[in-house]
Protein backbone atom coordinates (compact mmCIF):
# COMPACT_ATOMS: atom_id res chain seq x y z
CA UNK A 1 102.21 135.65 37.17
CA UNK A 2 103.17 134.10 40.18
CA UNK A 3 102.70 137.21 42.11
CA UNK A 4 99.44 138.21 40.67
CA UNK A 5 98.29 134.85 42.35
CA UNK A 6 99.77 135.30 45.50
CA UNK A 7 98.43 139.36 45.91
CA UNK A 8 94.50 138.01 44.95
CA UNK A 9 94.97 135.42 47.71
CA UNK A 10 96.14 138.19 50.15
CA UNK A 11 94.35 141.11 48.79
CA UNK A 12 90.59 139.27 47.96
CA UNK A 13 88.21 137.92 51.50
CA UNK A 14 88.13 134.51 51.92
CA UNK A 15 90.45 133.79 49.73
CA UNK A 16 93.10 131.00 51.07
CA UNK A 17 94.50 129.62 48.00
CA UNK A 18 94.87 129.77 44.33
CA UNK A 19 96.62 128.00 41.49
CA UNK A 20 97.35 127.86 37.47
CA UNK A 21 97.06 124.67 36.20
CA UNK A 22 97.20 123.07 32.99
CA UNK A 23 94.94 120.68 31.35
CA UNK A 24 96.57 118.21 31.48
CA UNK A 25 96.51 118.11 35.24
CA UNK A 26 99.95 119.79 36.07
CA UNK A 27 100.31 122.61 38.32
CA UNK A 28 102.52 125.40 36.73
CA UNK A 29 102.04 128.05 39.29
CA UNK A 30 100.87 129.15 42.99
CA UNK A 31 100.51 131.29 45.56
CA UNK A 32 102.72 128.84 47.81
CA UNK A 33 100.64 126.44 48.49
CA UNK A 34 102.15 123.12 49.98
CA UNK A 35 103.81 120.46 47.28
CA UNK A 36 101.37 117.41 49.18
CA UNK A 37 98.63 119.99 48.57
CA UNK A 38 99.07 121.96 45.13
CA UNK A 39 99.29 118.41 43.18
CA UNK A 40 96.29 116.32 43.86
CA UNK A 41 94.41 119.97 43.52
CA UNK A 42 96.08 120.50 40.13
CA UNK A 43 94.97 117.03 39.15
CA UNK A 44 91.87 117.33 40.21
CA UNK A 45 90.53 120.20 39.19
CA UNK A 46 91.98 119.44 35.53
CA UNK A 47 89.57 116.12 35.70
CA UNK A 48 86.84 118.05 37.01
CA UNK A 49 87.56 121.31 34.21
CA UNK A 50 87.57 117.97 31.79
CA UNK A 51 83.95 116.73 32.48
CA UNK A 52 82.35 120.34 32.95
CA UNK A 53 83.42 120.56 29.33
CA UNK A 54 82.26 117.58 27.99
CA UNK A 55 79.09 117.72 29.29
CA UNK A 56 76.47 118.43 26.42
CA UNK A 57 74.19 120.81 27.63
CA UNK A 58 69.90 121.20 26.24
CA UNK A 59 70.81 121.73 22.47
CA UNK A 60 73.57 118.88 22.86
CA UNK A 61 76.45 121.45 22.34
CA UNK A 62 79.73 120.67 24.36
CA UNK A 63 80.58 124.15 25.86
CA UNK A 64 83.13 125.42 28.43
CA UNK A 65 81.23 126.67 31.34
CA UNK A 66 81.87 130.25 32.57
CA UNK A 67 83.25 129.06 36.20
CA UNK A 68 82.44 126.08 38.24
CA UNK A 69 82.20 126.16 41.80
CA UNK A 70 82.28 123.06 44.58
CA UNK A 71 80.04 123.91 47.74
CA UNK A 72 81.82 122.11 50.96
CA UNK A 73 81.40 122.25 54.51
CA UNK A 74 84.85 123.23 54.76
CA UNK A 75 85.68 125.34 51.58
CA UNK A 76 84.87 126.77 48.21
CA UNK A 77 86.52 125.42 44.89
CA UNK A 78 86.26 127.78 41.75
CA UNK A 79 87.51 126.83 38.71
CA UNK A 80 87.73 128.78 35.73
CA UNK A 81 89.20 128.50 32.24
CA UNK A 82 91.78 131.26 32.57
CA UNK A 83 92.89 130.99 28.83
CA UNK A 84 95.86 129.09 26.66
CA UNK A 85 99.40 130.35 27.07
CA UNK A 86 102.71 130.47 25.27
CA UNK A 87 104.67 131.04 28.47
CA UNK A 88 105.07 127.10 28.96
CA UNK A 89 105.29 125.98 25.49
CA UNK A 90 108.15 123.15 26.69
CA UNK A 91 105.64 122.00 29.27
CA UNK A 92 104.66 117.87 28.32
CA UNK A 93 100.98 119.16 27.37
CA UNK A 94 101.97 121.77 24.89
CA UNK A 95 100.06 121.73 21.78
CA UNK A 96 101.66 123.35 18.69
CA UNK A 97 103.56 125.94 21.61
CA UNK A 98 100.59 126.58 23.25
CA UNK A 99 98.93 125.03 26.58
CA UNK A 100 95.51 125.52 27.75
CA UNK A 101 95.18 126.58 31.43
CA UNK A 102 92.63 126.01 34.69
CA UNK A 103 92.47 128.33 37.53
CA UNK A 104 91.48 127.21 40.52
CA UNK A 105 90.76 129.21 43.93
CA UNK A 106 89.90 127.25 47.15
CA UNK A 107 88.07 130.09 49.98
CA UNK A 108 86.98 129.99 53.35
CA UNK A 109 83.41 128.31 53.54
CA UNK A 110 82.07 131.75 54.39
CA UNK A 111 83.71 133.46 51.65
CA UNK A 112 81.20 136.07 49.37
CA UNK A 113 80.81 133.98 46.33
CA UNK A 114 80.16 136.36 43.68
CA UNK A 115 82.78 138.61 44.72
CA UNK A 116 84.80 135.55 44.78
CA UNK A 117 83.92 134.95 40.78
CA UNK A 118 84.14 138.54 40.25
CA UNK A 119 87.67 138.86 41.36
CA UNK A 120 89.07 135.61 39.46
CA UNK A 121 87.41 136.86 35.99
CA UNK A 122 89.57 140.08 36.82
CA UNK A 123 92.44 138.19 37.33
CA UNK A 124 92.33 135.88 34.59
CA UNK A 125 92.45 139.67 32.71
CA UNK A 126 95.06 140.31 34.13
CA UNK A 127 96.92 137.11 32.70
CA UNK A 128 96.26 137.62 29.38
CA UNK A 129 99.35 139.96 28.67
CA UNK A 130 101.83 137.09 30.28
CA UNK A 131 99.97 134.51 28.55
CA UNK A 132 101.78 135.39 24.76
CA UNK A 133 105.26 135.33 23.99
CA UNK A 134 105.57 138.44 22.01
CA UNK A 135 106.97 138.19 18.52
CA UNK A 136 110.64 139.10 18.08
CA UNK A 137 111.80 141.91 16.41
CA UNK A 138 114.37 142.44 14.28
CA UNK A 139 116.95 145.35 15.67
């Protein structure tokens, strides 16, 4: 999974950084992004992925928005619920063996933004088949 984050940083315009958090605020993976960096992001976009969910929206339902995105001077921040995984079911936040997960993408302030949002969605597919532990099998 690691790698899948590192090749949409290299392979996707605009595109300087992107991480796997959980929600609990814990960065589980990168695409090498600097320890004094990767941790206050982790932390902070799990706060921010926090109150975009508990906001009630116009029929006072408490949804997960699609993708949120932070307009800078300096940078773009997407985050995006990219799903709940079995790969880190030791990790402190675990629930029942599972752990719910925040991606989060920082671009270049000139970066296309739907393309941007395009690409993570197809990413976060990607995911989905390292997200599982498959069942064992008896042999």
């Amino acid at each position: 999974m690691a790698w899948l984050l590192k090749q949409f940083v290299s392979q996707i315009p605009g595109v300087t950084h992107a991480l796997l958090v959980s929600r609990d605020g814990i960065k589980l993976l990168d695409s090498d992004i600097h320890p004094d960096w990767a941790d206050p992001w982790a932390a902070a976009f799990c706060g921010l992925a926090s109150l975009a969910q508990n906001i009630k929206g116009p029929r006072g339902e408490k949804l997960p928005p699609s993708q949120m995105i932070i307009d800078r001077a300096d940078c773009f921040f997407f985050l995006q619920f990219a799903g709940t995984s079995a790969v880190f079911k030791n990790h402190p936040g675990s629930v029942g063996g599972t752990l719910e997960t925040v991606l989060g993408v920082i671009t270049e302030p000139d970066a296309e933004v739907s393309t941007v949002g395009y690409e993570m969605q197809n990413l976060v597919n990607k995911f989905a088949p390292f997200m599982v532990t498959p069942v064992r099998q008896d042999v």
